[in-house]
C-alpha atoms as a PDB file:
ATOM      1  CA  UNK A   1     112.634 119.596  99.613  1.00  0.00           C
ATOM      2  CA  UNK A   2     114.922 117.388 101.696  1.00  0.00           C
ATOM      3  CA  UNK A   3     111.886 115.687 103.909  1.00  0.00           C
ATOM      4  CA  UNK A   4     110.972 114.155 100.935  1.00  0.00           C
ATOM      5  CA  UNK A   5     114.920 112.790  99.589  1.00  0.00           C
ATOM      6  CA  UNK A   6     114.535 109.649 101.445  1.00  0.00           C
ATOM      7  CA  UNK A   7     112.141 107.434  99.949  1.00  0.00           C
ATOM      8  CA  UNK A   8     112.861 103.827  99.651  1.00  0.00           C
ATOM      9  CA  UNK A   9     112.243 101.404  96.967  1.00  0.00           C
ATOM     10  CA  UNK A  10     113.657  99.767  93.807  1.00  0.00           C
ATOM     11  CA  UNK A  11     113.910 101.868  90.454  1.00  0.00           C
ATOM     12  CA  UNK A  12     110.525 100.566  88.928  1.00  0.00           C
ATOM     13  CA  UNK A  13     108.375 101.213  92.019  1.00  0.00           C
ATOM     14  CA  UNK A  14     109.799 105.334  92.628  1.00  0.00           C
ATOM     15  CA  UNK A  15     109.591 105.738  89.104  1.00  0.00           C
ATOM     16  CA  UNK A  16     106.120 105.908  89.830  1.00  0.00           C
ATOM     17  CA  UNK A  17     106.453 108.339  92.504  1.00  0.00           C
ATOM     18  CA  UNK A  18     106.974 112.345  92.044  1.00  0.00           C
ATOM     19  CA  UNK A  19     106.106 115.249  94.114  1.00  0.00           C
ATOM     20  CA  UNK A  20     106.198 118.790  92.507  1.00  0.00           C
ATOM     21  CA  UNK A  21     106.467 121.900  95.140  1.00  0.00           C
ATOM     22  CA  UNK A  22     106.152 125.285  94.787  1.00  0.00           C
ATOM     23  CA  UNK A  23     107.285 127.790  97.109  1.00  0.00           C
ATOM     24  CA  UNK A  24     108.028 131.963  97.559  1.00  0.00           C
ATOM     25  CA  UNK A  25     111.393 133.201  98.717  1.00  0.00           C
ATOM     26  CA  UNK A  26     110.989 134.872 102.051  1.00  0.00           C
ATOM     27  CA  UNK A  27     112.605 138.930 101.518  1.00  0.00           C
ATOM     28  CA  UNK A  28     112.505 138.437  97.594  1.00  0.00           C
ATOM     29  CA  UNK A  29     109.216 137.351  96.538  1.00  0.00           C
ATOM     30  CA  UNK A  30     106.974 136.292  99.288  1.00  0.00           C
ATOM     31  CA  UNK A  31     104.397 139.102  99.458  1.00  0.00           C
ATOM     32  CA  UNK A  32     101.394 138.411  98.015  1.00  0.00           C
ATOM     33  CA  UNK A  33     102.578 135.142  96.776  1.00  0.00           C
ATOM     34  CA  UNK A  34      99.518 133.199  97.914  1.00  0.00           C
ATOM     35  CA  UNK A  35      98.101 134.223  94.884  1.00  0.00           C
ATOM     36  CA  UNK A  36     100.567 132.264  92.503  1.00  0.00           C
ATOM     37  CA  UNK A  37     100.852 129.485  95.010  1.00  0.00           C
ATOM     38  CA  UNK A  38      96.962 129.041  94.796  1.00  0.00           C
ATOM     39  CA  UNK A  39      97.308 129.331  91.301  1.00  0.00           C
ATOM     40  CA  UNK A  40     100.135 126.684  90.989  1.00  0.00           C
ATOM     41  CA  UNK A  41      97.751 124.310  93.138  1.00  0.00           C
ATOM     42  CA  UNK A  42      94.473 124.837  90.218  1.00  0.00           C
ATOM     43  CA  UNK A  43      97.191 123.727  87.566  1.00  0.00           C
ATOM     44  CA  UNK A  44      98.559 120.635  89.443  1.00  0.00           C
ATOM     45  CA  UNK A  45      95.537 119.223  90.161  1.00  0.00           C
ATOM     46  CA  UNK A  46      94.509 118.630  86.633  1.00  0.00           C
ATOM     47  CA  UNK A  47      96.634 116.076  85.931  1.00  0.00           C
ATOM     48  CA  UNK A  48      95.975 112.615  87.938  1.00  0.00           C
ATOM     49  CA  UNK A  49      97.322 113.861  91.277  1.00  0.00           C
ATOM     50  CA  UNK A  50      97.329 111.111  94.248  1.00  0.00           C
ATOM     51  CA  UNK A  51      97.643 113.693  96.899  1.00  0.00           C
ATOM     52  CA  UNK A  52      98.703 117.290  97.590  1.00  0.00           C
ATOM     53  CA  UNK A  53      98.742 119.724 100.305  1.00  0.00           C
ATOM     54  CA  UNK A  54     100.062 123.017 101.973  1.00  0.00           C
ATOM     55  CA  UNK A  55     102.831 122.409 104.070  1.00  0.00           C
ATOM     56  CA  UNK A  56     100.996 125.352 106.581  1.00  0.00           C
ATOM     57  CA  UNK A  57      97.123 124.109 106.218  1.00  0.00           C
ATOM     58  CA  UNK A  58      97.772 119.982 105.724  1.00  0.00           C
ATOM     59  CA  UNK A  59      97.708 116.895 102.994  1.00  0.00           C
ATOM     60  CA  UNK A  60      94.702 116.136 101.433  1.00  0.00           C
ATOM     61  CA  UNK A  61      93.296 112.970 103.357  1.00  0.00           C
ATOM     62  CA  UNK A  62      94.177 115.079 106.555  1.00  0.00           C
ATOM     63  CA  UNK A  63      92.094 118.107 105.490  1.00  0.00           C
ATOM     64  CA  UNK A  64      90.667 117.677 102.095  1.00  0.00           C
ATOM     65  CA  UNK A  65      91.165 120.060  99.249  1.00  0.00           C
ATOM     66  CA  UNK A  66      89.053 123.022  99.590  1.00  0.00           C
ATOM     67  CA  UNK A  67      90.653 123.901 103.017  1.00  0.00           C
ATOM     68  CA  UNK A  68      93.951 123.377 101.571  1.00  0.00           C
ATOM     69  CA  UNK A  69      93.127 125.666  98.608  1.00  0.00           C
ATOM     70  CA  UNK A  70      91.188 128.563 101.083  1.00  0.00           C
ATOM     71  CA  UNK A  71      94.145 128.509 102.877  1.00  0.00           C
ATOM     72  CA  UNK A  72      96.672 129.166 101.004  1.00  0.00           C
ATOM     73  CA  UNK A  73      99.172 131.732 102.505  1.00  0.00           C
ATOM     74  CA  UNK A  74     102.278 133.562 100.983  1.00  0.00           C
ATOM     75  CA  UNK A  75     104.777 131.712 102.999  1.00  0.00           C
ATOM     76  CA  UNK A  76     102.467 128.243 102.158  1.00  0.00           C
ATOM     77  CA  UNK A  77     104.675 125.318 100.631  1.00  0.00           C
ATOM     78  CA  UNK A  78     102.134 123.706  98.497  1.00  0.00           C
ATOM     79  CA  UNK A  79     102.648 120.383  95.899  1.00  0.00           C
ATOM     80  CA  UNK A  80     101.068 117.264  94.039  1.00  0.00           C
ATOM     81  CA  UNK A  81     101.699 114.202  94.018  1.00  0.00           C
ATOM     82  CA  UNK A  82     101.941 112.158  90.782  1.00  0.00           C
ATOM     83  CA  UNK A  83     102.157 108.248  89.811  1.00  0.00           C
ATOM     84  CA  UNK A  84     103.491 108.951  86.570  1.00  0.00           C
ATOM     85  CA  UNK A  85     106.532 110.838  84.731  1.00  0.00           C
ATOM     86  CA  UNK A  86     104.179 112.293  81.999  1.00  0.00           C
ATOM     87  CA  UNK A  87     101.841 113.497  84.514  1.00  0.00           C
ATOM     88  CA  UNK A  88     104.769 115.242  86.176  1.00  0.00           C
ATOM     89  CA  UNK A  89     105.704 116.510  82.785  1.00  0.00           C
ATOM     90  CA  UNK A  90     102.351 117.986  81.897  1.00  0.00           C
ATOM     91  CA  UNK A  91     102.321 119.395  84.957  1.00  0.00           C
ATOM     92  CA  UNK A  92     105.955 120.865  84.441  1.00  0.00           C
ATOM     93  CA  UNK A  93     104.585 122.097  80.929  1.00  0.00           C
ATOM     94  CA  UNK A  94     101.318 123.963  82.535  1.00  0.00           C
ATOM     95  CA  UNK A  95     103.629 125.231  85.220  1.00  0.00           C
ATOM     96  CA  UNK A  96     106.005 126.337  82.612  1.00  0.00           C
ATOM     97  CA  UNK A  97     103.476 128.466  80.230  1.00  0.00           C
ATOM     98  CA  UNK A  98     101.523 130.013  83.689  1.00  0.00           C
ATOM     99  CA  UNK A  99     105.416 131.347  84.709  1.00  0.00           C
ATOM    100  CA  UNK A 100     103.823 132.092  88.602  1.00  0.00           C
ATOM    101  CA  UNK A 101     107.441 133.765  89.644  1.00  0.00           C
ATOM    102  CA  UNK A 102     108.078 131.231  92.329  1.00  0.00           C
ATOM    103  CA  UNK A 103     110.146 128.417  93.005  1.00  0.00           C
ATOM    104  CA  UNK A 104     109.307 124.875  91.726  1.00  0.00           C
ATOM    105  CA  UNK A 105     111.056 121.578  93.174  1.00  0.00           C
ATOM    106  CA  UNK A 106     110.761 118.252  92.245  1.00  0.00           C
ATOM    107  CA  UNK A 107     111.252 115.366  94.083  1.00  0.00           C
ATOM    108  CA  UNK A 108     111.720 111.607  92.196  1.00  0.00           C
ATOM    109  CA  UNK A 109     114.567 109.541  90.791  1.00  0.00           C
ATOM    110  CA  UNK A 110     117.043 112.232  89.400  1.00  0.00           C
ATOM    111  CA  UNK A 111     117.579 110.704  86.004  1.00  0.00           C
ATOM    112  CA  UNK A 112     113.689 110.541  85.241  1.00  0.00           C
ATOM    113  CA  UNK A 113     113.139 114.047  86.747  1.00  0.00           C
ATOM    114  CA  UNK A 114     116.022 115.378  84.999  1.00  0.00           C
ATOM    115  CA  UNK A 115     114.673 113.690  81.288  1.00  0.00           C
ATOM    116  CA  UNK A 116     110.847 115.147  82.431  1.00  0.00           C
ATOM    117  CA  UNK A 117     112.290 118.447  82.524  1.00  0.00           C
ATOM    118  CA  UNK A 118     114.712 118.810  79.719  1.00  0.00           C
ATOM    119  CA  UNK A 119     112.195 118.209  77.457  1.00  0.00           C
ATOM    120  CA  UNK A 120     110.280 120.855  78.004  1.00  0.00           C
ATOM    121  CA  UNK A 121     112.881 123.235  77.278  1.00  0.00           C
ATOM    122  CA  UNK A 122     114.163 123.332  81.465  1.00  0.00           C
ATOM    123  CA  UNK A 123     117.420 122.396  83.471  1.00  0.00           C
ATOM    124  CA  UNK A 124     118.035 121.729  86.683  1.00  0.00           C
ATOM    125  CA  UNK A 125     118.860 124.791  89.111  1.00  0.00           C
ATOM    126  CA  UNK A 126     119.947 122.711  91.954  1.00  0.00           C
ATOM    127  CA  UNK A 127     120.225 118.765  92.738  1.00  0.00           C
ATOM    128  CA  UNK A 128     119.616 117.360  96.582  1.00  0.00           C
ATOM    129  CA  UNK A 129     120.650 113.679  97.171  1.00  0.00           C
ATOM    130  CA  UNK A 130     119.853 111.621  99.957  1.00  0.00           C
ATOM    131  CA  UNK A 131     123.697 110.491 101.107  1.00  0.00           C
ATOM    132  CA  UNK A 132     121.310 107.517 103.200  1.00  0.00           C
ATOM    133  CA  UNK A 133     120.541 106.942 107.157  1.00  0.00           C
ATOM    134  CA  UNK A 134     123.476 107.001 109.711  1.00  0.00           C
ATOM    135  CA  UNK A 135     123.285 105.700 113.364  1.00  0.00           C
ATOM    136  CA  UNK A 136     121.258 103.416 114.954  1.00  0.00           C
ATOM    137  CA  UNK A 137     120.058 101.081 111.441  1.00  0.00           C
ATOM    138  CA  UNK A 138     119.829  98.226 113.587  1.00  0.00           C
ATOM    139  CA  UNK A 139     116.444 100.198 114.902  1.00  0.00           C
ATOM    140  CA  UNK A 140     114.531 100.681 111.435  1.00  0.00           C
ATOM    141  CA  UNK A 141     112.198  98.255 110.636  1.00  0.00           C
ATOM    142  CA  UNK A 142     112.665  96.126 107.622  1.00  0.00           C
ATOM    143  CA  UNK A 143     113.357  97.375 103.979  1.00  0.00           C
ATOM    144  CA  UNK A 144     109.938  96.551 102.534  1.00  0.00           C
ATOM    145  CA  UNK A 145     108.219  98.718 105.338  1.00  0.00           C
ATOM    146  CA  UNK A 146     110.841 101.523 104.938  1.00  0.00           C
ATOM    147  CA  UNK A 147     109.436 101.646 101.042  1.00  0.00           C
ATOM    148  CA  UNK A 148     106.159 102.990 102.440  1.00  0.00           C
ATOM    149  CA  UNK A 149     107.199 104.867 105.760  1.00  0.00           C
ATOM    150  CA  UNK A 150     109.619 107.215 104.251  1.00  0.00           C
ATOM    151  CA  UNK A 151     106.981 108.202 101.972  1.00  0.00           C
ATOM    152  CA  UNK A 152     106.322 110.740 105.160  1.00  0.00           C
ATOM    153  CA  UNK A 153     109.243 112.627 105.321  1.00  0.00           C
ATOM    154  CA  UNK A 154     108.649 113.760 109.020  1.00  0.00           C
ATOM    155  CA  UNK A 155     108.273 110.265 110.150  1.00  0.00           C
ATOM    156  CA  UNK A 156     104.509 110.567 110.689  1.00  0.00           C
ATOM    157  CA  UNK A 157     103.508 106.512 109.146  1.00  0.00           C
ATOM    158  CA  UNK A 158     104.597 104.399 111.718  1.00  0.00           C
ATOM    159  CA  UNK A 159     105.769 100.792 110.627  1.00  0.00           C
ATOM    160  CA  UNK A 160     103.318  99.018 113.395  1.00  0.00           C
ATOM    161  CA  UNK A 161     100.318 101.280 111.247  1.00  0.00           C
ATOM    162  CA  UNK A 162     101.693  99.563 108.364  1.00  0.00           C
ATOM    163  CA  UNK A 163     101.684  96.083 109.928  1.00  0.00           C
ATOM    164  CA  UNK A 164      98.116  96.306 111.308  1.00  0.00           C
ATOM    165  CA  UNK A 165      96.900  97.477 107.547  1.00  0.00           C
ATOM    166  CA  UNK A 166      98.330  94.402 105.666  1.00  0.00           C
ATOM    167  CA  UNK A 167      96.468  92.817 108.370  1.00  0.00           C
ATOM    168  CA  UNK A 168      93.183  94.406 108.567  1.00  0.00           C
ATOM    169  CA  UNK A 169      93.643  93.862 104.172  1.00  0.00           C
ATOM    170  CA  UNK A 170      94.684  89.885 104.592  1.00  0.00           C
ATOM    171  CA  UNK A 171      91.483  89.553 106.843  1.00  0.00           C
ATOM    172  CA  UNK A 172      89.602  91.979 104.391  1.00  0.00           C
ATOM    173  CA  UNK A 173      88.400  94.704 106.850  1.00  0.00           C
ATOM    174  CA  UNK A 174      89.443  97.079 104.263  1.00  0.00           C
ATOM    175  CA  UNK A 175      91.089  97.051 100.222  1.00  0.00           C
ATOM    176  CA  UNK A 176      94.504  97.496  99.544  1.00  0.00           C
ATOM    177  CA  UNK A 177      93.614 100.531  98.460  1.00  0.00           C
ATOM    178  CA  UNK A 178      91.672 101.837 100.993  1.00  0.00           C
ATOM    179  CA  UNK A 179      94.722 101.015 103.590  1.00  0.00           C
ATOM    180  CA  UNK A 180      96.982 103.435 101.067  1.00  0.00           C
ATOM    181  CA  UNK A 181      94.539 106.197 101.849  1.00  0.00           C
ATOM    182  CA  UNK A 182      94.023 105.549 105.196  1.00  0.00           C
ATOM    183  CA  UNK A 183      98.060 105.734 105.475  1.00  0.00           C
ATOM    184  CA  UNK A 184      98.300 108.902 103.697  1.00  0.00           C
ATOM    185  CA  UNK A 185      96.666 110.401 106.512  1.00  0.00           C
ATOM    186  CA  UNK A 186      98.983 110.720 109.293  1.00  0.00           C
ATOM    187  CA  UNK A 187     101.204 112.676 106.641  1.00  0.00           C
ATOM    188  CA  UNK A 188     100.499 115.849 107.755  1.00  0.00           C
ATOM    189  CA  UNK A 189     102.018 118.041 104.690  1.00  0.00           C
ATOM    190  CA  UNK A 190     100.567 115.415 102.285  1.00  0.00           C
ATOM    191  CA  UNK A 191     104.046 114.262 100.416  1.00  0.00           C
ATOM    192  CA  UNK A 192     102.657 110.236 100.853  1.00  0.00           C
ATOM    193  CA  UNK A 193     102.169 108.444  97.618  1.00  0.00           C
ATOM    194  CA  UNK A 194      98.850 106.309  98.419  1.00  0.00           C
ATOM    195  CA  UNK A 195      98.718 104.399  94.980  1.00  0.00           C
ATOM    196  CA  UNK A 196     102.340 103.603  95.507  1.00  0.00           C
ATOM    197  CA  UNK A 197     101.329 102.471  98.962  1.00  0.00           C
ATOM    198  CA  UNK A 198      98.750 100.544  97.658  1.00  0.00           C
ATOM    199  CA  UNK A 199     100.801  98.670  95.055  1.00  0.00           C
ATOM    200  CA  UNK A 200     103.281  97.710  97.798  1.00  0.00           C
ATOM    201  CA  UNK A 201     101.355  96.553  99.973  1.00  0.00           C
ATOM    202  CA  UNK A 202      99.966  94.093  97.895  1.00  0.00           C
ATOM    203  CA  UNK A 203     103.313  92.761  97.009  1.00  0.00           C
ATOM    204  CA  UNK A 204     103.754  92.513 100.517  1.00  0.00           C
ATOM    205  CA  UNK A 205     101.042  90.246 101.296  1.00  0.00           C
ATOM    206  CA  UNK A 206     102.354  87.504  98.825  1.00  0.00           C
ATOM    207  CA  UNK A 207     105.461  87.528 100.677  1.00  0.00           C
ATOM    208  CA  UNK A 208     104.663  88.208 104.610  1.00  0.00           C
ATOM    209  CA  UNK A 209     104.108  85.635 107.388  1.00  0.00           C
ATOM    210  CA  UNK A 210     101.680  88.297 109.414  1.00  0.00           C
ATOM    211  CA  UNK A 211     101.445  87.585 113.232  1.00  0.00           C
ATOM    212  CA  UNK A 212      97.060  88.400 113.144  1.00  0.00           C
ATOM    213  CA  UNK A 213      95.339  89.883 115.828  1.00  0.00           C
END
C-alpha cells in the first residue's frame, strides 16, 4: 500500500512499526470476499494489534472495532497494526495456515519484513519503496514531527495537532499515551501507529522548547 511507504523515523523506532493488509482483486476474486477479509481481521487481532481498520468503514479510534468488523465489504481494504516483528510474524503464520485466497501486504522496514516472512516458509511477490518527498520541502514541518505525521498516509495528523499534544502532555492535561490515541484518530483508514506515537512523543518533550498556550 503506497499511503503507507512514507513513514519517517530512524531504524530502531520503525522497526517497531508494521501494518499487515489484506485485500481482493477486483474481476478475479472480489465476490464474496468480505467473508475472507472478515476472517483475516478475527486472525490479526489476536496478536497485540495497536490499531486496525477498513479502508471503506474507518480506523479503530475513528469507529471502534465492531463497526469495522460488521462492515466489512468485498472490495474493503482491511489491516493491523503491530509494534513488534514477531507479532507481525505470528500474524503472517495464522494468515499463512487460514490461506483466505486474497492478497496480503506488508508495510515496515524491508529487511525486517523480508526476514519476518522468509521464515515462515514465504517470499516477497512485489517490493514498493518510498523514492522520498519532491517539491516544496522547505514547507514540511520539522523531521521529528514528520516521524509521527506520516504515520497517516493521507495527510490526516496535522503537525500543529501534534504541537498542541506535547503541550496539553508537558502541562499534563492528558498522558503521553493518551495523546497517541487521541492522534490516531484523525487517521481515517486506521494505518497510525499510536504506541509508536506515544514513544516519540516523549522523546520529544526532553528535547522541545514548546511555545504554551
Amino acid at each position: 500500500m503506497s499511503h503507507t511507504l512514507h513513514r519517517r523515523g530512524t531504524p530502531d523506532s520503525l522497526s517497531r512499526d508494521y501494518v499487515v493488509f489484506a485485500m481482493s482483486a477486483k474481476g478475479i476474486n472480489a465476490e464474496n470476499s468480505k467473508y475472507a477479509l472478515k476472517e483475516f481481521l478475527d486472525i490479526v487481532t489476536q496478536f497485540n494489534w495497536v490499531n486496525m481498520g477498513d479502508m471503506k468503514t474507518g480506523g479503530y479510534y475513528l469507529v471502534g472495532k465492531d463497526a469495522i468488523m460488521d462492515g466489512v465489504q468485498d472490495t474493503s481494504i482491511v489491516h493491523g497494526v503491530f509494534t513488534s516483528k514477531e507479532d507481525m510474524k505470528a500474524a503472517v503464520r495464522a494468515l499463512k495456515e487460514a490461506d483466505l485466497g486474497v492478497s496480503i501486504t506488508i508495510s515496515g522496514i524491508i529487511n525486517e519484513v523480508r526476514d519476518g516472512i522468509m521464515a515462515e516458509g514465504l517470499a516477497p511477490h512485489t517490493v514498493e519503496v518510498s523514492m522520498g518527498i519532491k517539491g516544496r520541502t522547505d514547507k514540511l514541518p520539522e523531521d521529528d514531527l514528520l516521524q509521527i505525521t506520516t504515520m497517516c498516509g493521507h495527510g490526516m495528523v496535522s503537525q500543529s495537532l501534534v504541537r498542541q499534544m506535547l503541550i496539553d502532555i508537558k502541562k499534563g492535561r492528558r498522558s503521553a499515551e493518551e495523546a497517541g490515541q487521541y492522534l490516531a484518530t484523525p487517521c481515517v483508514c486506521g494505518v497510525f501507529n499510536p504506541k509508536r506515537a506515544q514513544e516519540i512523543l516523549e522523546e520529544l518533550l526532553d528535547v522541545w522548547c514548546l511555545d504554551e498556550d
